[in-house]
Protein backbone atom coordinates (compact mmCIF):
# COMPACT_ATOMS: atom_id res chain seq x y z
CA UNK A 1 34.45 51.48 83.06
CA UNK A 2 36.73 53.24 80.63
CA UNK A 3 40.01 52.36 82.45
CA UNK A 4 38.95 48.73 82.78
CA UNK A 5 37.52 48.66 79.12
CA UNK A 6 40.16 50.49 77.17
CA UNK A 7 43.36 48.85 76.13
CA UNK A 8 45.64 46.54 74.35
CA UNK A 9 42.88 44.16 74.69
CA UNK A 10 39.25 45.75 74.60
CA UNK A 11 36.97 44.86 76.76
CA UNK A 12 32.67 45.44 75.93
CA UNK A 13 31.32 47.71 78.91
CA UNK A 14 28.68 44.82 78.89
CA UNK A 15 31.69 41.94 79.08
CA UNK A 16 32.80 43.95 82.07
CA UNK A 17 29.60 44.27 83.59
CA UNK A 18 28.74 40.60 83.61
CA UNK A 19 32.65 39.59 85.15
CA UNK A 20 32.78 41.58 87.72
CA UNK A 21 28.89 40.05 88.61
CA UNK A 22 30.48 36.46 88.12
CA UNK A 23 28.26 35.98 84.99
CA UNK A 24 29.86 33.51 82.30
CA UNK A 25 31.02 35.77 78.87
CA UNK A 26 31.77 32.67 77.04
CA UNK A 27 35.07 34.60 76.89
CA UNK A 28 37.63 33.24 79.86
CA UNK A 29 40.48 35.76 79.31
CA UNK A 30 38.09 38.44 80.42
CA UNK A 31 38.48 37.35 84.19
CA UNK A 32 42.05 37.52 83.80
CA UNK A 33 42.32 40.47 82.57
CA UNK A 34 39.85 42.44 84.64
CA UNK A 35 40.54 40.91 87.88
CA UNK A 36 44.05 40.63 87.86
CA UNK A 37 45.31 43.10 85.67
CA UNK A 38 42.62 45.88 85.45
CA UNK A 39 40.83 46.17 88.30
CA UNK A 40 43.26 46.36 90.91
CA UNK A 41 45.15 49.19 89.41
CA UNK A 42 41.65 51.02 89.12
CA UNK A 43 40.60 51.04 92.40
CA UNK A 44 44.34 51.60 94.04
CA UNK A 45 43.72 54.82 91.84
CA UNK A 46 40.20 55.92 93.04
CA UNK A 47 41.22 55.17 96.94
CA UNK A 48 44.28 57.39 96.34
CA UNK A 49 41.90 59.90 94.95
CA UNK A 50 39.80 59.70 97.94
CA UNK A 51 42.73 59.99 99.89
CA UNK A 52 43.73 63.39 98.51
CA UNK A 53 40.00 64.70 98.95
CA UNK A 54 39.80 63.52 102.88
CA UNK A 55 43.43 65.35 103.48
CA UNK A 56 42.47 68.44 101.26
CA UNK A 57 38.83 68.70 103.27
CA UNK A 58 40.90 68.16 106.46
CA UNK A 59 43.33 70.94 105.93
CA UNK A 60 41.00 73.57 104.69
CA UNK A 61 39.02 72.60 107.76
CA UNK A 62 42.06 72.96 110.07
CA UNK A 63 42.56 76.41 108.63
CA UNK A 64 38.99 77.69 108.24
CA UNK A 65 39.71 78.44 104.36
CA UNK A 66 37.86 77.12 101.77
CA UNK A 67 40.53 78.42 99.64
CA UNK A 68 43.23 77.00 101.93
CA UNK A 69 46.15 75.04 99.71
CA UNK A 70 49.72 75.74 101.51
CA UNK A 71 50.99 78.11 98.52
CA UNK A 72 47.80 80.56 98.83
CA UNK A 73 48.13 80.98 102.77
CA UNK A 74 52.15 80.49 103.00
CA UNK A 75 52.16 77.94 105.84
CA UNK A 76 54.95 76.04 104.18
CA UNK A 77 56.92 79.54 104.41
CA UNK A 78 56.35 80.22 108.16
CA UNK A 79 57.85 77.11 108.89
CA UNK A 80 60.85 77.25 107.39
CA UNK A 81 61.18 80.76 108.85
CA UNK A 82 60.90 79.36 112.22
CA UNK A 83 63.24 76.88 111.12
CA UNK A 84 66.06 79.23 110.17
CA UNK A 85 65.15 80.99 113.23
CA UNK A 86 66.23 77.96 115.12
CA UNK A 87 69.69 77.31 113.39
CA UNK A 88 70.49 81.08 113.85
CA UNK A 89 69.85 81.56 117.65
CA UNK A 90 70.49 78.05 118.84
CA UNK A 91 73.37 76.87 116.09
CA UNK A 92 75.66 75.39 118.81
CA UNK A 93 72.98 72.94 120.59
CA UNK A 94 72.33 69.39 119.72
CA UNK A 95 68.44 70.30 120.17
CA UNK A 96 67.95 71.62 116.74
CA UNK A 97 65.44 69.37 115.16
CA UNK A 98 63.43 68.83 117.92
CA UNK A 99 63.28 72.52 118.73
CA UNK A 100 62.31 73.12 115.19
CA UNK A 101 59.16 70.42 115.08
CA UNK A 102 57.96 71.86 118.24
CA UNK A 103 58.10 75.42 116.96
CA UNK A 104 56.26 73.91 113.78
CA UNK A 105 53.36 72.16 116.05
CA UNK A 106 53.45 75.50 117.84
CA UNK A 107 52.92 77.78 114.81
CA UNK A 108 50.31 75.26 113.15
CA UNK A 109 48.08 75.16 116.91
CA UNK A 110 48.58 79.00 117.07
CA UNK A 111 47.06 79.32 112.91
C-alpha cells in the first residue's frame, strides 16, 4: 500500500483499496495512476523478491546449509581454482571452456 500510496501524487489507502476492487472514487486519475503507473512497478518488485527467496531456499538446500550464501562456504572460489587449473595444464587445447564448465558441474555434484 505504501509504494502505491506514496508519491508525487498521494493516493488515500482507502482510494486505493476501492480501484484496485473496480469501485468508482469519484476521482478518475486514480485508475491511471495506480494501474498504469503504480502497480505494475510494485508487483515486478515483489515477484523479483520472491524470486531471490526461491533461488536462496534452493541453494541452501543444494548445499545442506542453512547458512549457505557463496562467500560463507567459498564455492565461488573452488571454481575459479578449477578454472585456473584448466588454463595451466591444458593451455594449448581449444577445449578450455568446456573443460572448465564440466569441472564446475563436477565440483558442484561432488559438494
Amino acid at each position: 500500500m505504501g509504494s502505491i500510496g506514496r508519491g508525487e501524487y498521494p493516493i488515500a489507502p482507502l482510494d486505493i483499496v476501492k480501484t484496485v476492487l473496480g469501485i468508482d472514487t469519484g476521482n478518475p486519475e486514480h485508475s491511471f495512476v495506480i494501474n498504469t503507473l503504480r502497480l505494475p512497478g510494485t508487483l515486478v518488485a515483489f515477484l523479483v523478491g520472491v524470486a531471490f527467496a526461491i533461488s536462496g531456499t534452493i541453494f541452501q538446500g543444494l548445499t545442506c546449509n542453512p547458512l549457505a550464501d557463496p562467500s560463507i562456504i567459498g564455492i565461488m572460489l573452488e571454481q575459479v581454482l578449477l578454472q585456473l587449473q584448466s588454463l595451466f595444464y591444458f593451455r594449448q587445447h581449444q577445449f578450455i571452456p568446456c573443460l572448465c564448465l564440466l569441472l564446475q558441474v563436477l565440483y558442484l555434484w561432488l559438494l
